[in-house]
C-alpha atoms as a PDB file:
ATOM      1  CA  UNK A   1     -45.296   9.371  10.651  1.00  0.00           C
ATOM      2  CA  UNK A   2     -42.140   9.569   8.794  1.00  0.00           C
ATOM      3  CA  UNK A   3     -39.703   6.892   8.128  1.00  0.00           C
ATOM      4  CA  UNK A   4     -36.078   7.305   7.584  1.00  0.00           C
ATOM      5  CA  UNK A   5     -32.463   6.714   7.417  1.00  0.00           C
ATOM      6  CA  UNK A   6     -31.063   7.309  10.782  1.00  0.00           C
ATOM      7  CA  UNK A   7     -27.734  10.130  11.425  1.00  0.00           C
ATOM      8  CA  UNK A   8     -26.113  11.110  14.575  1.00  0.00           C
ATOM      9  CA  UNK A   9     -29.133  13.856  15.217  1.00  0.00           C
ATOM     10  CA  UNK A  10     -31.314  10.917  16.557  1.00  0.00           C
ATOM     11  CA  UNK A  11     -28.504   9.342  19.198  1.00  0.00           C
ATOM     12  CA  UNK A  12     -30.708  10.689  21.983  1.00  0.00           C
ATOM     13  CA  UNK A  13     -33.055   8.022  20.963  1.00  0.00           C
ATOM     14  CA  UNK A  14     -30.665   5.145  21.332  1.00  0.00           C
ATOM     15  CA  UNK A  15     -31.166   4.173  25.374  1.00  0.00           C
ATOM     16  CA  UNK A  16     -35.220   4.062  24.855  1.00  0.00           C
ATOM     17  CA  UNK A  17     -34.790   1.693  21.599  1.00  0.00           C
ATOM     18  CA  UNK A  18     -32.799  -0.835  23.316  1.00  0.00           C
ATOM     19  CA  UNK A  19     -35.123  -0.728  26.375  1.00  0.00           C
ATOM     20  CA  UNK A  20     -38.076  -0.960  23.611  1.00  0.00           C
ATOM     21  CA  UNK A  21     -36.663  -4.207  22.181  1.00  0.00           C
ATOM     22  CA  UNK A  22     -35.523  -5.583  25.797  1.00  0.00           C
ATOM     23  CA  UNK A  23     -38.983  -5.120  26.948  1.00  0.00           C
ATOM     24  CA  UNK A  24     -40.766  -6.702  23.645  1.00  0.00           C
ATOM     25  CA  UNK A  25     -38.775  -9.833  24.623  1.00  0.00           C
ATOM     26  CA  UNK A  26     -39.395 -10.085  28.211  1.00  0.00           C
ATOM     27  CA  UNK A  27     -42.958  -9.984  27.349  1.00  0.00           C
ATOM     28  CA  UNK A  28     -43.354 -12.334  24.869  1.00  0.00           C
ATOM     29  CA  UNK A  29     -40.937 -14.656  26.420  1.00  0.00           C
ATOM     30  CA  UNK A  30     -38.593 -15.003  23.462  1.00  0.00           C
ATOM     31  CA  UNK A  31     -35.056 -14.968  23.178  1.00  0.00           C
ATOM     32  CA  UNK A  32     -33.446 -11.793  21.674  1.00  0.00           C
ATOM     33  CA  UNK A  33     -29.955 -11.055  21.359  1.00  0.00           C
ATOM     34  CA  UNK A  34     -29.058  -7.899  23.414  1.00  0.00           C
ATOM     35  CA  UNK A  35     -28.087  -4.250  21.943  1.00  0.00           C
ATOM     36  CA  UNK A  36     -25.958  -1.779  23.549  1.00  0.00           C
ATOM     37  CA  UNK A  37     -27.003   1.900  23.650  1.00  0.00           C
ATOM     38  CA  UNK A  38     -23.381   2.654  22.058  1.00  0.00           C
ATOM     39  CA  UNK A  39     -23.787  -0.253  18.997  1.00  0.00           C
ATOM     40  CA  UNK A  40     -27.084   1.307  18.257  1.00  0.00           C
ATOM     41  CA  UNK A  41     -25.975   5.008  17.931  1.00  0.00           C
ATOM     42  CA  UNK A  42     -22.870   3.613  15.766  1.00  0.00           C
ATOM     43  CA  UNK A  43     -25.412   2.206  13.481  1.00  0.00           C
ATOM     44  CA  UNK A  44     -26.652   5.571  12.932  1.00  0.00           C
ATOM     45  CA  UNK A  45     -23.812   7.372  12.706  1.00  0.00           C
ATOM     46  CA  UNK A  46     -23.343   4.993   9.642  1.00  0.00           C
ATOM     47  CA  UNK A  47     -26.273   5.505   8.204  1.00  0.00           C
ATOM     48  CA  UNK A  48     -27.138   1.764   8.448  1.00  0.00           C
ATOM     49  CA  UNK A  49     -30.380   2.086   9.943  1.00  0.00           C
ATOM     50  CA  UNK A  50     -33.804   3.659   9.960  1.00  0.00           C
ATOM     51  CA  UNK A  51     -35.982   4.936  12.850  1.00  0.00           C
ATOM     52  CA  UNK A  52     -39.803   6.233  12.048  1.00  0.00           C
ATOM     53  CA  UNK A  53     -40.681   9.140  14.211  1.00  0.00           C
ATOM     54  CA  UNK A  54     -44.240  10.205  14.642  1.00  0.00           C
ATOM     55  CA  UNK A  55     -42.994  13.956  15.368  1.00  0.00           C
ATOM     56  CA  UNK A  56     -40.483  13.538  18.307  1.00  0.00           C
ATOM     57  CA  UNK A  57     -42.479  10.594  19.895  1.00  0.00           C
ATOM     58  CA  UNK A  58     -40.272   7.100  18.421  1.00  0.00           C
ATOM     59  CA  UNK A  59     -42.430   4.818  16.884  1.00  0.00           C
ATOM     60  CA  UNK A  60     -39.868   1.631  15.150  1.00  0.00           C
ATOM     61  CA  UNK A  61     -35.984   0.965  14.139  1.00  0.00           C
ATOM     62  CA  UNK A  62     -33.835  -1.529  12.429  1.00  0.00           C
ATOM     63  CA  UNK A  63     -30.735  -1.490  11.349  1.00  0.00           C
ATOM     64  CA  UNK A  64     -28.553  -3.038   8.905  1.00  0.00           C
ATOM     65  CA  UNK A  65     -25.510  -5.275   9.596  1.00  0.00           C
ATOM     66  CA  UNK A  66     -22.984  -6.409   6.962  1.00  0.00           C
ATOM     67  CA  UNK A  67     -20.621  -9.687   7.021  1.00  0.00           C
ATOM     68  CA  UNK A  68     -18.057 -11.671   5.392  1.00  0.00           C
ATOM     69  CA  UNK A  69     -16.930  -8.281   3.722  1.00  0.00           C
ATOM     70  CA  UNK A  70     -20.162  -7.385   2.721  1.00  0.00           C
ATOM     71  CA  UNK A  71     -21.151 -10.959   1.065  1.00  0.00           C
ATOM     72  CA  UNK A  72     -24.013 -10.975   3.759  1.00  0.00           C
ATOM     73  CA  UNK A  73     -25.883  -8.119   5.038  1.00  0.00           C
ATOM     74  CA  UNK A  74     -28.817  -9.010   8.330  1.00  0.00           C
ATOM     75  CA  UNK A  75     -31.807  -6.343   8.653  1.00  0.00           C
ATOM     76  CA  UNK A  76     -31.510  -6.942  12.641  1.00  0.00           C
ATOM     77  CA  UNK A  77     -33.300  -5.388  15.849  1.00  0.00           C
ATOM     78  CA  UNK A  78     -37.146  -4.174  14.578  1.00  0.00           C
ATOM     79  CA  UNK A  79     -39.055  -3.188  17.092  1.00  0.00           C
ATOM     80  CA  UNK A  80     -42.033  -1.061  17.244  1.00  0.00           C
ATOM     81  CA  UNK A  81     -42.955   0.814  20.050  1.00  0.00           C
ATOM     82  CA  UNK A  82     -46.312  -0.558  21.229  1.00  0.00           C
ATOM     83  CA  UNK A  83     -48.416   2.373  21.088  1.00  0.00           C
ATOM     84  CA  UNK A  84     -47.874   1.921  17.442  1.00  0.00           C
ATOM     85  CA  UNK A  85     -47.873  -2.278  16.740  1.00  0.00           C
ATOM     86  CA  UNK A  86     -50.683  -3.468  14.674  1.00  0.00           C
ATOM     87  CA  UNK A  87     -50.932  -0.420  12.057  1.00  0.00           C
ATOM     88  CA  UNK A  88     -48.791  -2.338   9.773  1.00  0.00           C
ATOM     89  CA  UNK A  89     -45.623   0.183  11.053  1.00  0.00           C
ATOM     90  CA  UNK A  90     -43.201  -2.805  11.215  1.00  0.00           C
ATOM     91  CA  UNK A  91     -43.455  -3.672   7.716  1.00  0.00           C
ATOM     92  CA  UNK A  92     -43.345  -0.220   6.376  1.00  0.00           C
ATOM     93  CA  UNK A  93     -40.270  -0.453   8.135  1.00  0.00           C
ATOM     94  CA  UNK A  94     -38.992  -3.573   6.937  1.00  0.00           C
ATOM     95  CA  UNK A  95     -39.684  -2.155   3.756  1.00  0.00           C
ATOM     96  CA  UNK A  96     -38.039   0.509   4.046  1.00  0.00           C
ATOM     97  CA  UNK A  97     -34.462  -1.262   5.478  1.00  0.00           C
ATOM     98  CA  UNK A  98     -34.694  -3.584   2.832  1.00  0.00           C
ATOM     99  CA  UNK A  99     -34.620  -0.956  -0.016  1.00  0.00           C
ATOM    100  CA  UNK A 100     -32.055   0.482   1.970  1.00  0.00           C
ATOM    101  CA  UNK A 101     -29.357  -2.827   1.806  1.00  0.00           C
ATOM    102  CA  UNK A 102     -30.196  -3.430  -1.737  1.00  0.00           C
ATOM    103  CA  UNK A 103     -29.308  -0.067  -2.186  1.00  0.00           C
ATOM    104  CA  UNK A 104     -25.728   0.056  -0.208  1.00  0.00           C
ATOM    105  CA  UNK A 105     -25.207  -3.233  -0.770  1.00  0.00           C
ATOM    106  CA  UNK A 106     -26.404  -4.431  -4.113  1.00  0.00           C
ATOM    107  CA  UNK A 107     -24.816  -7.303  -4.228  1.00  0.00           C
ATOM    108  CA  UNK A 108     -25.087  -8.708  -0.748  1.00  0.00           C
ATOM    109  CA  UNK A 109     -27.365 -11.587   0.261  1.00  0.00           C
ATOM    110  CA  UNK A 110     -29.880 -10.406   3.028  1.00  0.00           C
ATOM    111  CA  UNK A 111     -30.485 -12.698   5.506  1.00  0.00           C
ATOM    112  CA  UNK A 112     -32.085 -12.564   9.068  1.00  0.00           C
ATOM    113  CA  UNK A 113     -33.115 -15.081  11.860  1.00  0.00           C
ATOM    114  CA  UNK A 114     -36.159 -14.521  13.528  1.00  0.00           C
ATOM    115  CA  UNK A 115     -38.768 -16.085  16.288  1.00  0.00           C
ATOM    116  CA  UNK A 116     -41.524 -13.700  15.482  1.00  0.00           C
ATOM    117  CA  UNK A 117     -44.314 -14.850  12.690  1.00  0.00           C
ATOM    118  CA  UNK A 118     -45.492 -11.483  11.680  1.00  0.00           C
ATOM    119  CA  UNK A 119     -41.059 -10.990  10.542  1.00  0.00           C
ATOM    120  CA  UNK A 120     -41.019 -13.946   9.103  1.00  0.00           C
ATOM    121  CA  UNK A 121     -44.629 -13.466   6.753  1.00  0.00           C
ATOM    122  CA  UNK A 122     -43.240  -9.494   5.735  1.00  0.00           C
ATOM    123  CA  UNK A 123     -39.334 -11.032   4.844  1.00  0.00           C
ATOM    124  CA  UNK A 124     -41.478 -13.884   2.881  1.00  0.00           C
ATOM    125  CA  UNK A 125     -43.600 -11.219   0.571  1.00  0.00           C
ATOM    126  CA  UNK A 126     -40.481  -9.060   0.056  1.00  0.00           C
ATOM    127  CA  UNK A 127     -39.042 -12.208  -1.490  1.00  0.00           C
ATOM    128  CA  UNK A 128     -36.855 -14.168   1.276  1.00  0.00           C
ATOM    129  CA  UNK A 129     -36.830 -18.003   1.137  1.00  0.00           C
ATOM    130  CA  UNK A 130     -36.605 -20.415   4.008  1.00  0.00           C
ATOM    131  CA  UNK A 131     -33.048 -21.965   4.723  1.00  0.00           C
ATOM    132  CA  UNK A 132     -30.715 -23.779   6.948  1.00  0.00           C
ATOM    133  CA  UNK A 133     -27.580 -21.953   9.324  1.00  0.00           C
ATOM    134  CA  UNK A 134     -25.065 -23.419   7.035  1.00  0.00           C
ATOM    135  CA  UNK A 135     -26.707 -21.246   4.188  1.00  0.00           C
ATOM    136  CA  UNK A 136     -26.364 -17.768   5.962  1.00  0.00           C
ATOM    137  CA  UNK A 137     -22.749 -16.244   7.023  1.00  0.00           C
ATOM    138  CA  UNK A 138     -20.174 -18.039   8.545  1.00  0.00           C
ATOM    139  CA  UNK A 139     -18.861 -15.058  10.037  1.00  0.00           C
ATOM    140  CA  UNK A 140     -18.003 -16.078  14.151  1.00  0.00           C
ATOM    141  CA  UNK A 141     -19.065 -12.756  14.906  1.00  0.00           C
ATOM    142  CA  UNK A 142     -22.472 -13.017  14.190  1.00  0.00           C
ATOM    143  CA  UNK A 143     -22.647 -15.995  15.700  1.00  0.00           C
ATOM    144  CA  UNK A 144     -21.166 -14.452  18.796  1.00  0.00           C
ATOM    145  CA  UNK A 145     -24.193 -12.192  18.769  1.00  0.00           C
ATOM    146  CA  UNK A 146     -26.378 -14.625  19.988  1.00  0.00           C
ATOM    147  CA  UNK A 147     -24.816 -15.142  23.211  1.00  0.00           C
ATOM    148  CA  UNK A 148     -26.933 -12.891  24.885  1.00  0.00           C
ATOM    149  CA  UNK A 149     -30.233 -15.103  23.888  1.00  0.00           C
ATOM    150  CA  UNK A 150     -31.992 -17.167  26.337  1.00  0.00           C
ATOM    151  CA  UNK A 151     -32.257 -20.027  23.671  1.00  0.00           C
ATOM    152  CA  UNK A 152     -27.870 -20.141  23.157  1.00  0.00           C
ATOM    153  CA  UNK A 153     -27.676 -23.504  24.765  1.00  0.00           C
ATOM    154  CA  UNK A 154     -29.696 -24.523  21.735  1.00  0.00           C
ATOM    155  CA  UNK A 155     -27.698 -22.958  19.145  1.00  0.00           C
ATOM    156  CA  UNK A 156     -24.393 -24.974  20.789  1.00  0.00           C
ATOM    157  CA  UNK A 157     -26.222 -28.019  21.250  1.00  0.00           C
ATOM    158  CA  UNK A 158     -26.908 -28.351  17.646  1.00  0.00           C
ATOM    159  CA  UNK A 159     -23.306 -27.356  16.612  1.00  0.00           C
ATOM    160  CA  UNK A 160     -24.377 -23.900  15.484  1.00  0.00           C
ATOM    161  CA  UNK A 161     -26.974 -26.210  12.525  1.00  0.00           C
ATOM    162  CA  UNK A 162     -30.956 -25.331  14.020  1.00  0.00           C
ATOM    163  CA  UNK A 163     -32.204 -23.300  16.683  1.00  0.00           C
ATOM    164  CA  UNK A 164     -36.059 -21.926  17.697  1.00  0.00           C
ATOM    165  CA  UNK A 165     -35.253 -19.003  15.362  1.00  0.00           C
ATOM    166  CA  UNK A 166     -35.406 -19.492  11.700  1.00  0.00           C
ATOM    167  CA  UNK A 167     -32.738 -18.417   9.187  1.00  0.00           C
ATOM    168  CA  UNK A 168     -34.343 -16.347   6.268  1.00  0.00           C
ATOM    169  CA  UNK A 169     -32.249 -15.397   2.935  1.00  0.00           C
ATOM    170  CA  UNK A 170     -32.961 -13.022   0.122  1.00  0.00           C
ATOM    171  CA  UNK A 171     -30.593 -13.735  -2.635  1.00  0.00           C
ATOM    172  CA  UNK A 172     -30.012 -11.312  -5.484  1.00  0.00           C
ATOM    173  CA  UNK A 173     -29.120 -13.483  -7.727  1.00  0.00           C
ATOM    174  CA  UNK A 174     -31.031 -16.151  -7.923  1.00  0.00           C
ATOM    175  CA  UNK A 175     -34.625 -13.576  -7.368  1.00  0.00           C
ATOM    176  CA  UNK A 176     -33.360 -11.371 -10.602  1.00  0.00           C
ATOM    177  CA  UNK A 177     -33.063 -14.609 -12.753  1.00  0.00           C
ATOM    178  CA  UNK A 178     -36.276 -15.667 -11.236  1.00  0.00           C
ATOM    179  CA  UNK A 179     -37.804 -12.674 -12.883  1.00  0.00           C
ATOM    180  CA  UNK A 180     -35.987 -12.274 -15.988  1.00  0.00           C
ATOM    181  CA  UNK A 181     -37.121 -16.254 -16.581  1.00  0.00           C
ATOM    182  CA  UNK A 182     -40.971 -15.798 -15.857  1.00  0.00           C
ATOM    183  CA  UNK A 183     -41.998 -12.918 -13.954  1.00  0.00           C
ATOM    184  CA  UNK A 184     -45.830 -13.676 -14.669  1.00  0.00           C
ATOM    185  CA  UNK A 185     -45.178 -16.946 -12.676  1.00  0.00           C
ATOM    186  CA  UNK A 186     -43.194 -15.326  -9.967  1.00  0.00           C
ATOM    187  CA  UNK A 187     -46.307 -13.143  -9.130  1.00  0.00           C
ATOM    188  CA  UNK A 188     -48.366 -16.325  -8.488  1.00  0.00           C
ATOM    189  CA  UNK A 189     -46.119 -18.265  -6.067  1.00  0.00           C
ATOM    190  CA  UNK A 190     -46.031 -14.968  -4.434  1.00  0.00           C
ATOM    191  CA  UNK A 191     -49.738 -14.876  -4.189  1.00  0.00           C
ATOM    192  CA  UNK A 192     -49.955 -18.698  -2.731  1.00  0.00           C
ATOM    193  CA  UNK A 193     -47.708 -17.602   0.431  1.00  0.00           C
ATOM    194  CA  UNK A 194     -49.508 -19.413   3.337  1.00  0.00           C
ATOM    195  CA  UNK A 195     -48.149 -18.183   6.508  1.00  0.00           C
ATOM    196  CA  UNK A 196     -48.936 -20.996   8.319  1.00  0.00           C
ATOM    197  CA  UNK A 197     -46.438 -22.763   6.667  1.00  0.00           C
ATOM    198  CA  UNK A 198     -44.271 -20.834   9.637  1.00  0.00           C
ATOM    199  CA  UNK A 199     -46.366 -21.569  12.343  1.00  0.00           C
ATOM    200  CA  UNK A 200     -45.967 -25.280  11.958  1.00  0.00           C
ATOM    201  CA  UNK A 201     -42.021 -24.737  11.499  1.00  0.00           C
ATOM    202  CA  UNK A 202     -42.201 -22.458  14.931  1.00  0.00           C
ATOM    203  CA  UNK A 203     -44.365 -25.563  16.435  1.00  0.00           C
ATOM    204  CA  UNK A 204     -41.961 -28.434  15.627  1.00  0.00           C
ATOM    205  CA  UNK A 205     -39.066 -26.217  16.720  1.00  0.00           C
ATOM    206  CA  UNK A 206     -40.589 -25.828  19.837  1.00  0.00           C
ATOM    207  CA  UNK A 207     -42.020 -29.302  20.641  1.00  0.00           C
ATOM    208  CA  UNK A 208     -38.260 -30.859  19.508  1.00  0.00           C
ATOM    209  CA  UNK A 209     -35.905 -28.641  21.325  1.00  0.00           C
ATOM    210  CA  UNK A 210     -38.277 -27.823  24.291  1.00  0.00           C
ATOM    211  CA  UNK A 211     -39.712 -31.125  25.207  1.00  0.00           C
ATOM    212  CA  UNK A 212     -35.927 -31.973  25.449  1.00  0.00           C
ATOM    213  CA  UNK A 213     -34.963 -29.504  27.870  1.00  0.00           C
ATOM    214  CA  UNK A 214     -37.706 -30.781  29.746  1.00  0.00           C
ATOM    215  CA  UNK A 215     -36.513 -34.168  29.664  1.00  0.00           C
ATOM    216  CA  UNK A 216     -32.738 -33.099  30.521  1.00  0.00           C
ATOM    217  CA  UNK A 217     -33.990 -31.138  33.583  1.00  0.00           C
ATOM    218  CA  UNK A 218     -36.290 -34.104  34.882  1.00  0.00           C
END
């Protein structure tokens, strides 16, 4: 298997990824925003993404998006192919894209928004924190992004403030003066993670916004 920064050579690759991630959300019956063949190939071209190959067979992407002039950077669209999920590929990859925006963007805040539990346990052990929309970029065209989800209404209904998805930051900053202060007792909060933290967040998301579609529809 071998993980790495994506060029122009793997364009060809492109249509199947965004089929990959399209067929990931149908089946788990989340919302996902939706990726063009042609945004996906100019994200390599950039070299703002990776792609692990397990010789020509594609096995995982994700790519890297900056905003508000590279204040904000988003590690956006993993997927794994399923032949591959549960070997612990996705967060070699989201390793591997998040050493890759603190290295082109040093000084960027990382953020991402995610439904999935397994994304938001990997961002939390490489050091993310938990935080409201008004936190993360205020840049329309991210925003914009989400049109394509099947969970929008919710997004508008809240006046762009909560949705099913949670918002995720990593903040330079604030993490090196963490460790420059007390590494020793970085390493145990670290170790005291408790996932299911996230499932009850997902759960209350779900039973508030849900239960009032429901209602609205009745």
């Amino acid at each position: 298997m071998e993980i790495t920064i994506a060029n122009k050579s793997h364009a060809g690759y492109a249509q199947y990824i965004c089929d990959t991630i399209a067929e990931s959300a149908k089946v788990r019956g989340t919302g996902i925003a939706k990726r063009t063949p042609e945004y996906v190939i100019t994200k390599m071209e950039n070299g703002n993404a990776v792609i692990a190959l397990d010789g020509d067979k594609f096995a995982g992407f994700c790519y890297i998006e900056a905003w508000g002039h590279g204040k904000f950077v988003a590690n956006s669209g993993l997927i794994v192919h399923p032949d591959y999920r549960g070997s612990g590929l996705a967060r070699q990859i989201k390793e591997a894209i998040f050493k890759h925006s603190r290295t082109k963007y040093p000084d960027a805040k990382v953020f991402g928004i995610t439904t999935g539990l397994a994304v938001m346990k990997i961002n939390s052990e490489l050091g993310y924190k938990p935080v409201t929309f008004s936190e993360l970029t205020d840049d329309p065209t991210f925003w914009k992004g989400c049109q394509t989800c099947r969970n929008y209404d919710i997004l508008q209904r809240t006046e762009q403030k909560m949705c099913l998805c949670t918002g995720m930051l990593y903040d330079p900053a604030k993490e090196e003066k963490k460790k420059a202060e007390n590494p020793e007792e970085l390493k145990k909060k670290d170790k005291k993670l408790n996932p299911k933290a996230f499932t009850r967040l997902k759960s209350i998301k779900e039973h508030l916004f849900l239960r009032k579609e429901k209602k609205e529809h009745h």
